[in-house]
PDB file of N, CA and C in Angstrom:
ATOM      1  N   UNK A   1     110.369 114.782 100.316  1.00  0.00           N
ATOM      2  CA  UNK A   1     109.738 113.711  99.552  1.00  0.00           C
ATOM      3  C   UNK A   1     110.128 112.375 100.160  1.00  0.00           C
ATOM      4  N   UNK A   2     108.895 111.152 100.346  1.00  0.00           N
ATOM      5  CA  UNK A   2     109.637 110.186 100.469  1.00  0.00           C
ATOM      6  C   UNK A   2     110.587 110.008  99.718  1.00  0.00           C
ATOM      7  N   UNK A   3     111.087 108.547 100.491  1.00  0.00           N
ATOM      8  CA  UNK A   3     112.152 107.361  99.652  1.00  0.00           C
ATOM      9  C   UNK A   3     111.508 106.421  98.900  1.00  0.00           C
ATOM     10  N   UNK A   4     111.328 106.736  97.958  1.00  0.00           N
ATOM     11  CA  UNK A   4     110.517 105.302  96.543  1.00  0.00           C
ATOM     12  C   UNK A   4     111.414 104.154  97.267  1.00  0.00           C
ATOM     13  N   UNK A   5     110.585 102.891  97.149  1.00  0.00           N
ATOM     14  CA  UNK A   5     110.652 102.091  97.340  1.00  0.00           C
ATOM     15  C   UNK A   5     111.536 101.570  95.417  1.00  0.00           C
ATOM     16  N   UNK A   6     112.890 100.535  96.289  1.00  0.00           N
ATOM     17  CA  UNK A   6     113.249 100.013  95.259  1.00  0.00           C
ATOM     18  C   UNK A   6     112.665  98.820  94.170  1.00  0.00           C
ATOM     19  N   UNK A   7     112.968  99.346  93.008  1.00  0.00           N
ATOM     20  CA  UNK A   7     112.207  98.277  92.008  1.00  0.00           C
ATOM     21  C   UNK A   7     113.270  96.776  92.513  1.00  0.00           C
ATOM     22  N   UNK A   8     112.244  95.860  92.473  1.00  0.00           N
ATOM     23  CA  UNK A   8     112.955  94.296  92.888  1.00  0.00           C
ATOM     24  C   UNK A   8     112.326  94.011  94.396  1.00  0.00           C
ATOM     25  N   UNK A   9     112.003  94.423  95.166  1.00  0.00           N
ATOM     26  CA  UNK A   9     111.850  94.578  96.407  1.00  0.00           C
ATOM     27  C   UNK A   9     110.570  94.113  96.545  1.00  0.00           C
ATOM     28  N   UNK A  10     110.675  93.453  97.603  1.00  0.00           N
ATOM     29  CA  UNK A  10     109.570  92.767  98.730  1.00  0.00           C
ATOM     30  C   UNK A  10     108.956  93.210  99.905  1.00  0.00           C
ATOM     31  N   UNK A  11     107.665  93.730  99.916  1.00  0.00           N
ATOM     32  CA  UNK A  11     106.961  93.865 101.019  1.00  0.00           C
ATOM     33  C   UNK A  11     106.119  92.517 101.563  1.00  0.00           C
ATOM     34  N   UNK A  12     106.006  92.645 102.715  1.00  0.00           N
ATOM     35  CA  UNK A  12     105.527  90.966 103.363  1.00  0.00           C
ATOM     36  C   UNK A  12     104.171  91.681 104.205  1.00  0.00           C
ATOM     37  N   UNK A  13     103.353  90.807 104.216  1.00  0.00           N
ATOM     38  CA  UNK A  13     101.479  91.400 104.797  1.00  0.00           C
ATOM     39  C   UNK A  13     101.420  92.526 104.733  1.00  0.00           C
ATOM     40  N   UNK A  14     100.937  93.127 103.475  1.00  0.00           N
ATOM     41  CA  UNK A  14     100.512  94.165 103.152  1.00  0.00           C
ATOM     42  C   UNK A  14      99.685  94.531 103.393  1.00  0.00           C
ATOM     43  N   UNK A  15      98.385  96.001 104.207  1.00  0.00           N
ATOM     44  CA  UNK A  15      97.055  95.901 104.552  1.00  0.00           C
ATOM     45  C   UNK A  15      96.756  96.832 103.420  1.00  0.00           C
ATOM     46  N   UNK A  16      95.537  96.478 102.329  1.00  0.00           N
ATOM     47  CA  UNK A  16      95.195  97.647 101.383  1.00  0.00           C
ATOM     48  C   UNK A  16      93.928  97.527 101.323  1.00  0.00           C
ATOM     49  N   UNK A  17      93.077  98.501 100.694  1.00  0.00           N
ATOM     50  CA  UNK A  17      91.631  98.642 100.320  1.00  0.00           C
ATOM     51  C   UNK A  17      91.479  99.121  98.786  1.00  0.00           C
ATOM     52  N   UNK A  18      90.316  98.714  98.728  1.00  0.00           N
ATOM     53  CA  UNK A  18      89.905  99.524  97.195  1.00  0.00           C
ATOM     54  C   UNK A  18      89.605 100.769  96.977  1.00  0.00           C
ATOM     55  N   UNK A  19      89.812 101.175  96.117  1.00  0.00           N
ATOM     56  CA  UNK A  19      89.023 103.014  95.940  1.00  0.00           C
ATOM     57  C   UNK A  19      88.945 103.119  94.640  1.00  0.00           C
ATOM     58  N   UNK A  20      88.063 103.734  94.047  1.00  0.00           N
ATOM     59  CA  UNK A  20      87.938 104.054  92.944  1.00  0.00           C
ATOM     60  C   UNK A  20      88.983 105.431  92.354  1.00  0.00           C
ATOM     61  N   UNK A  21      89.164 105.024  91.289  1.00  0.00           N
ATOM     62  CA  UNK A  21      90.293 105.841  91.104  1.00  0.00           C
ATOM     63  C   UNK A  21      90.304 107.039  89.632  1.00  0.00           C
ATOM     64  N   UNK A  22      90.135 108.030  90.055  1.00  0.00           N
ATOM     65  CA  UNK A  22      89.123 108.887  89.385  1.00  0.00           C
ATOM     66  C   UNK A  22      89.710 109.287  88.038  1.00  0.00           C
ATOM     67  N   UNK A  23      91.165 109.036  87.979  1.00  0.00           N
ATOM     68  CA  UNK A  23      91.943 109.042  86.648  1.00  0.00           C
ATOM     69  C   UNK A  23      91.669 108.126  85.732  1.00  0.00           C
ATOM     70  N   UNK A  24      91.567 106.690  86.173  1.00  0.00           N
ATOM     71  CA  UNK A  24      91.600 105.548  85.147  1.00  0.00           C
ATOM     72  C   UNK A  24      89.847 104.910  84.933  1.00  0.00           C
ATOM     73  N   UNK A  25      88.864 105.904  86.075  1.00  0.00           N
ATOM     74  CA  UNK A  25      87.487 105.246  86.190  1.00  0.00           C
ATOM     75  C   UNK A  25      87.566 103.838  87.067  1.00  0.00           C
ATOM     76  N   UNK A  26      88.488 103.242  87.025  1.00  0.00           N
ATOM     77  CA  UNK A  26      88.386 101.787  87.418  1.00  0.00           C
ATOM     78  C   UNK A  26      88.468 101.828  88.650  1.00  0.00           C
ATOM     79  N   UNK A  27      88.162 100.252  89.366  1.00  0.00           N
ATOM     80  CA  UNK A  27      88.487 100.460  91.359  1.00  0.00           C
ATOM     81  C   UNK A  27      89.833  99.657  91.051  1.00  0.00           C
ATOM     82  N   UNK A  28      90.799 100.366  91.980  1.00  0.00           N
ATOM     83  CA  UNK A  28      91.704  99.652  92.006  1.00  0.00           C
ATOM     84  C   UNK A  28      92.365  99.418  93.231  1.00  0.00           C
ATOM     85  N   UNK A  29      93.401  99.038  93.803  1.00  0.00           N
ATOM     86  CA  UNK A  29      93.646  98.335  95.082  1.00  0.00           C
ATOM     87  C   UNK A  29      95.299  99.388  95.301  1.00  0.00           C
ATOM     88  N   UNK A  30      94.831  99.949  96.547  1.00  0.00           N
ATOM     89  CA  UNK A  30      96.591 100.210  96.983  1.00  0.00           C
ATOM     90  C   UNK A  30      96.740 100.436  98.952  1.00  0.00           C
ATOM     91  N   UNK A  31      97.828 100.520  99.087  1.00  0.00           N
ATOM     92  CA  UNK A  31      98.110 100.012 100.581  1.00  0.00           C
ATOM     93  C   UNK A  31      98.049 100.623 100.830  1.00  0.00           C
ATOM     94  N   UNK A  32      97.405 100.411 102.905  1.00  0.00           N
ATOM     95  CA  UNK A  32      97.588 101.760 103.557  1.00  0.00           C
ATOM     96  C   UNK A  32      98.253 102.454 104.159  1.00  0.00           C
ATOM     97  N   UNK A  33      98.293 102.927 104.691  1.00  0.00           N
ATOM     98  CA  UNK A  33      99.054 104.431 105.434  1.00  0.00           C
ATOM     99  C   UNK A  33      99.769 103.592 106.545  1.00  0.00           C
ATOM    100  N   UNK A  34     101.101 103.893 106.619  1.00  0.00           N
ATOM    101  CA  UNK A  34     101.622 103.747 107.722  1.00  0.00           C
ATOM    102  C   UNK A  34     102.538 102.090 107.746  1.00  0.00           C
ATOM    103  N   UNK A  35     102.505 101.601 106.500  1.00  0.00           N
ATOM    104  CA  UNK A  35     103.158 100.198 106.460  1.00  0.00           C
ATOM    105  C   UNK A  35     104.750 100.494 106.001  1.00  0.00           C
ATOM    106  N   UNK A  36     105.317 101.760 105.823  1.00  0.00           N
ATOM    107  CA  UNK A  36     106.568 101.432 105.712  1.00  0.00           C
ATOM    108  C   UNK A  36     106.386 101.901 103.562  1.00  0.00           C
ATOM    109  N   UNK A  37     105.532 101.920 103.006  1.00  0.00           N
ATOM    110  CA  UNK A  37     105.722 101.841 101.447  1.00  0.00           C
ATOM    111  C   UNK A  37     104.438 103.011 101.310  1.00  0.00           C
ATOM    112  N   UNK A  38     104.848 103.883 100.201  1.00  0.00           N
ATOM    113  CA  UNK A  38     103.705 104.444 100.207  1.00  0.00           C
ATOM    114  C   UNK A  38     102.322 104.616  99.577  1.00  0.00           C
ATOM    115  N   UNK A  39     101.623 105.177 100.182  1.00  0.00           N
ATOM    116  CA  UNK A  39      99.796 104.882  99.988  1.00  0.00           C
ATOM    117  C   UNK A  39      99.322 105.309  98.892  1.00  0.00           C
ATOM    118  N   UNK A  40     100.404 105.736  97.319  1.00  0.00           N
ATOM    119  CA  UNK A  40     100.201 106.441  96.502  1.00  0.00           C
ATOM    120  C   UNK A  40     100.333 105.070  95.124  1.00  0.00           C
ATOM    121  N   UNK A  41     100.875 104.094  95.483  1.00  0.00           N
ATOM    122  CA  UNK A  41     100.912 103.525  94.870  1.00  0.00           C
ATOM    123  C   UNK A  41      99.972 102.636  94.251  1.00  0.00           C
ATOM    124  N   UNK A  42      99.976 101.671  93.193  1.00  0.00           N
ATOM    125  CA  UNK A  42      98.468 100.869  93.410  1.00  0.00           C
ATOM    126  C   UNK A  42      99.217  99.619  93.161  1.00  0.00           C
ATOM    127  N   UNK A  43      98.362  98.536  93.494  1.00  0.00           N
ATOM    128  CA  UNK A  43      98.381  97.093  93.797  1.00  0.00           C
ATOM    129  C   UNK A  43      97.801  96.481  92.577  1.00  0.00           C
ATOM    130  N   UNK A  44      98.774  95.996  91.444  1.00  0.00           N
ATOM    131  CA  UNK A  44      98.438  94.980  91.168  1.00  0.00           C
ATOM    132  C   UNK A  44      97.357  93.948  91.443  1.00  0.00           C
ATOM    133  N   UNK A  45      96.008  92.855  91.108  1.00  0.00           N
ATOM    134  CA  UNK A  45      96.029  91.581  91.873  1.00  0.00           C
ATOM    135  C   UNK A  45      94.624  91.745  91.073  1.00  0.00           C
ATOM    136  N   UNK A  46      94.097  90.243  91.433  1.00  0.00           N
ATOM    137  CA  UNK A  46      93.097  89.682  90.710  1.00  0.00           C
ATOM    138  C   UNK A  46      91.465  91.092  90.329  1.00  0.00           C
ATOM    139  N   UNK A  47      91.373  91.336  89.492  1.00  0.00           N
ATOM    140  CA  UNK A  47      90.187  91.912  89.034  1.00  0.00           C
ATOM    141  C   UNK A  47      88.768  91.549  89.945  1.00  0.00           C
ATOM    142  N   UNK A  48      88.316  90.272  89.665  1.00  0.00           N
ATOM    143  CA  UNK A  48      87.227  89.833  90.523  1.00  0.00           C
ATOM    144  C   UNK A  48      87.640  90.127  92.163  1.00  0.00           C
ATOM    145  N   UNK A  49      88.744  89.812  92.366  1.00  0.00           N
ATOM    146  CA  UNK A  49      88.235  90.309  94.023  1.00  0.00           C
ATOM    147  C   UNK A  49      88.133  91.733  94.283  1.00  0.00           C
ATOM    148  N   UNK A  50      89.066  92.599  93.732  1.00  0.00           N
ATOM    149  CA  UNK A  50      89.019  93.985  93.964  1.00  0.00           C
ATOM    150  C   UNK A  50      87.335  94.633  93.720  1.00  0.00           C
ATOM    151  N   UNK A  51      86.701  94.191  92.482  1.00  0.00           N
ATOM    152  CA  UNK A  51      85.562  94.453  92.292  1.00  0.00           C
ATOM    153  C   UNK A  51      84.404  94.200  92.716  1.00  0.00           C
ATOM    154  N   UNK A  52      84.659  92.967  93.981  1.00  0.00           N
ATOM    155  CA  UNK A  52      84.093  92.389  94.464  1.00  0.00           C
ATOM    156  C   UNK A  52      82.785  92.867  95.830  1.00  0.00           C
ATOM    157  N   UNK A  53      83.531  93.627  95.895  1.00  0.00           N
ATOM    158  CA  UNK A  53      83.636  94.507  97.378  1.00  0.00           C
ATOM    159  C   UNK A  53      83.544  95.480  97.360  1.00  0.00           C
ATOM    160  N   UNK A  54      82.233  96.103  98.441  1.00  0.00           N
ATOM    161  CA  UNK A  54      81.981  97.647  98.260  1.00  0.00           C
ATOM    162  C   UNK A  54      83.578  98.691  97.877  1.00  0.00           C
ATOM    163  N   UNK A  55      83.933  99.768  97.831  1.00  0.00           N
ATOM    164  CA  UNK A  55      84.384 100.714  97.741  1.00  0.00           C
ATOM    165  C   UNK A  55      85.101 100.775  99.174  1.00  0.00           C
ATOM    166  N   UNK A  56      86.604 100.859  99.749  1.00  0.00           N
ATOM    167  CA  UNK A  56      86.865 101.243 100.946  1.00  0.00           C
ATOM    168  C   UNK A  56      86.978  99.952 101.734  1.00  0.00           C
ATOM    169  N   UNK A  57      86.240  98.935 100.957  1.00  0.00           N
ATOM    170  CA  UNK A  57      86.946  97.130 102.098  1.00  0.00           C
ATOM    171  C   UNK A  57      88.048  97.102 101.859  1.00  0.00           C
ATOM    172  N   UNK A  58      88.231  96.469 102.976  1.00  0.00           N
ATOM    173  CA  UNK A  58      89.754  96.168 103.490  1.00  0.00           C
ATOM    174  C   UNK A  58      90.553  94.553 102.877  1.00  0.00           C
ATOM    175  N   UNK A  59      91.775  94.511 103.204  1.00  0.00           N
ATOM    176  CA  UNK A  59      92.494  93.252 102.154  1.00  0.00           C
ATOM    177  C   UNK A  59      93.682  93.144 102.785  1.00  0.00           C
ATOM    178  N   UNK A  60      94.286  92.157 102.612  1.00  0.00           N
ATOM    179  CA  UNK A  60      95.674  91.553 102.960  1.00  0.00           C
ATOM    180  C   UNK A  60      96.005  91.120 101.641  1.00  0.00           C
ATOM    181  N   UNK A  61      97.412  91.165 101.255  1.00  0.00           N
ATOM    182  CA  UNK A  61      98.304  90.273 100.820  1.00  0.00           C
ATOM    183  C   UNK A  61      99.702  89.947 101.347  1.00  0.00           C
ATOM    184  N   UNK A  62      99.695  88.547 100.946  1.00  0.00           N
ATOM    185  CA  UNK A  62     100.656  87.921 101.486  1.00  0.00           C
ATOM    186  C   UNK A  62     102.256  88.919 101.205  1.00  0.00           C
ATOM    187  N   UNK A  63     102.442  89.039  99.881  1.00  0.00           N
ATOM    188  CA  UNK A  63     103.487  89.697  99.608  1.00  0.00           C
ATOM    189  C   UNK A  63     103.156  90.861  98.593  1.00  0.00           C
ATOM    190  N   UNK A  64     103.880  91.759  97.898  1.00  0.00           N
ATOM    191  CA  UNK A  64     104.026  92.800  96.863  1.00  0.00           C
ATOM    192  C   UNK A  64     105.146  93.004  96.521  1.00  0.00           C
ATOM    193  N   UNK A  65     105.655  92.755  95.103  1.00  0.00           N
ATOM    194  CA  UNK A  65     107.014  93.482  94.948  1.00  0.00           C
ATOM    195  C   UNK A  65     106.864  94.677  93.691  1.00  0.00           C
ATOM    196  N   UNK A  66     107.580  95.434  94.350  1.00  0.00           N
ATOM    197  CA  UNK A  66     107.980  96.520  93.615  1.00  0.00           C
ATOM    198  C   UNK A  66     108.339  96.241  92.418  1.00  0.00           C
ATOM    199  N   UNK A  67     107.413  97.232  90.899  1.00  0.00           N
ATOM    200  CA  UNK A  67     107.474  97.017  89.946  1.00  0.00           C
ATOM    201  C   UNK A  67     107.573  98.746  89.281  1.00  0.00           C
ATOM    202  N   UNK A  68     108.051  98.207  87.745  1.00  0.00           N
ATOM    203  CA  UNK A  68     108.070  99.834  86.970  1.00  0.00           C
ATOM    204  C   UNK A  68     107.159  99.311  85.622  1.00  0.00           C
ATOM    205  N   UNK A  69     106.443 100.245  85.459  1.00  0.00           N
ATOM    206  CA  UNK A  69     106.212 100.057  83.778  1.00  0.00           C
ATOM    207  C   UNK A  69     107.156 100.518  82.964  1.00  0.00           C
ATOM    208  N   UNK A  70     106.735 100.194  82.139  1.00  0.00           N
ATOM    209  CA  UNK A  70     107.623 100.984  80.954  1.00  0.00           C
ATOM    210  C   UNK A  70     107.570 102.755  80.680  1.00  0.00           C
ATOM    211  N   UNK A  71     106.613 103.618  81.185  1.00  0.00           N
ATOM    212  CA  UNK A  71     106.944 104.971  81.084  1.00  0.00           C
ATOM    213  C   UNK A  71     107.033 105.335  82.221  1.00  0.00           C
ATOM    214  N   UNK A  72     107.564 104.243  83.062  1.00  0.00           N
ATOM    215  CA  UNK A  72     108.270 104.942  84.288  1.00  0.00           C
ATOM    216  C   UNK A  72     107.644 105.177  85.467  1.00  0.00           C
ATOM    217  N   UNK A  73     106.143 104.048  85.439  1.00  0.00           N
ATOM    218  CA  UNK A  73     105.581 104.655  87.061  1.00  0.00           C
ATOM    219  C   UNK A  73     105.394 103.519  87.696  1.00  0.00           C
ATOM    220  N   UNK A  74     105.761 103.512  88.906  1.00  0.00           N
ATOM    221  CA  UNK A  74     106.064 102.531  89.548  1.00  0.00           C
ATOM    222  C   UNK A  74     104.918 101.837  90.212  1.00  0.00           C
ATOM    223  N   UNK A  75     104.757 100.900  90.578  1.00  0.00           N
ATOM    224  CA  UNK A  75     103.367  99.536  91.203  1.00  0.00           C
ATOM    225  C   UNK A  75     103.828  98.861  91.886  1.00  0.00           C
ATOM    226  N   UNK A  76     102.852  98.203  92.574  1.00  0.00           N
ATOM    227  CA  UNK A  76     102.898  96.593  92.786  1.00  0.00           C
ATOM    228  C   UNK A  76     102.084  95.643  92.986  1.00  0.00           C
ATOM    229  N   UNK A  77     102.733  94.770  92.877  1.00  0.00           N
ATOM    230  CA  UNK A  77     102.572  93.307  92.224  1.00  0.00           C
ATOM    231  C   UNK A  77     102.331  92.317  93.218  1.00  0.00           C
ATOM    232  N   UNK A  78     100.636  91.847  93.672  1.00  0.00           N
ATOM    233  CA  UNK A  78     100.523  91.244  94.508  1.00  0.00           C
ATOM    234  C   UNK A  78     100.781  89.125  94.272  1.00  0.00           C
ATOM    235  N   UNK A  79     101.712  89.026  95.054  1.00  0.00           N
ATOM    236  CA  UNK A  79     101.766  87.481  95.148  1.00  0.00           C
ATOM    237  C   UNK A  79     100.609  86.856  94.843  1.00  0.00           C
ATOM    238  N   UNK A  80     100.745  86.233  93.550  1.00  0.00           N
ATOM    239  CA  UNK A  80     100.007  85.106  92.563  1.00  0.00           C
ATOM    240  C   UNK A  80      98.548  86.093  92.133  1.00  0.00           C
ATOM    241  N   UNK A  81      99.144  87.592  92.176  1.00  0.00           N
ATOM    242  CA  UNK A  81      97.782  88.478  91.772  1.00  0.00           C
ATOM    243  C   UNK A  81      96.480  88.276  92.963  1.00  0.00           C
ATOM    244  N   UNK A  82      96.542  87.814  94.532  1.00  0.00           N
ATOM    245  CA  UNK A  82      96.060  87.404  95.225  1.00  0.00           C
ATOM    246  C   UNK A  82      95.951  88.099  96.534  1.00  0.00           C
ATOM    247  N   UNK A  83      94.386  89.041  96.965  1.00  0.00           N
ATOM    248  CA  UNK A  83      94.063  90.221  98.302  1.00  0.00           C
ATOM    249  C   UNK A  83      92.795  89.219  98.599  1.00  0.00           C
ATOM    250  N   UNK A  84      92.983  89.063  99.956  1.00  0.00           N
ATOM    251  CA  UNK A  84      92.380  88.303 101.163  1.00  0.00           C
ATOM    252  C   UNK A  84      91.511  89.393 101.763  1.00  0.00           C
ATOM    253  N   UNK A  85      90.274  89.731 101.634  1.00  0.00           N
ATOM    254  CA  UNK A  85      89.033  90.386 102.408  1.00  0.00           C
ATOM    255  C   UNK A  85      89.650  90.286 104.148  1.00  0.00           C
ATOM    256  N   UNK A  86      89.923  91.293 104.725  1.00  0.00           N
ATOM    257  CA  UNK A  86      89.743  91.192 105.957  1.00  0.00           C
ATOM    258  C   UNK A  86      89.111  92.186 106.831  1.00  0.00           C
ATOM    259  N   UNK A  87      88.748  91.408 108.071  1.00  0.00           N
ATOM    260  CA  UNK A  87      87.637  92.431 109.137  1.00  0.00           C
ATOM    261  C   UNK A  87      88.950  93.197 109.707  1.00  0.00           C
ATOM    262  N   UNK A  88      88.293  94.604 109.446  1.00  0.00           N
ATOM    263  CA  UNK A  88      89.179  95.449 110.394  1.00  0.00           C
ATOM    264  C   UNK A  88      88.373  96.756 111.019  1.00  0.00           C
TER     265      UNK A  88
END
């Protein structure tokens, strides 16, 4: 099994996309493969941009820190709730 990333913790240029997410119905935003944190998680960040954008566009954020809810499943939390559309 990975290593969970610690709650408190900072990731810096994050690359993520949207996907629809077949548990909650909603599109939601999480990072991709290969940055060091893993691709299971979801991203926090503004509603209108995530929804903005076909299914599978691509995004930057500046930062993410590692978060828990309260029954225990872990997220994150994009700097000022804020994913930058990028060409990739």
């Amino acid at each position: 099994m990975k290593d969970l990333p610690i709650v408190g913790n900072y990731y810096f240029n994050i690359q993520c996309e949207n996907f629809h997410d077949p548990d909650t119905g909603r599109i939601r935003v999480r990072p991709l493969p290969g940055q060091g944190i893993p691709s299971n998680l979801v991203i926090e960040c503004s509603k209108d941009e995530r929804e903005r954008y076909p299914i599978g566009t691509k995004f930057m954020t500046e930062s993410v820190k590692v978060c828990r809810k309260p029954d225990g499943r872990m997220y994150l939390r994009a700097k000022d709730q804020m994913i930058y559309k990028i060409d990739r």
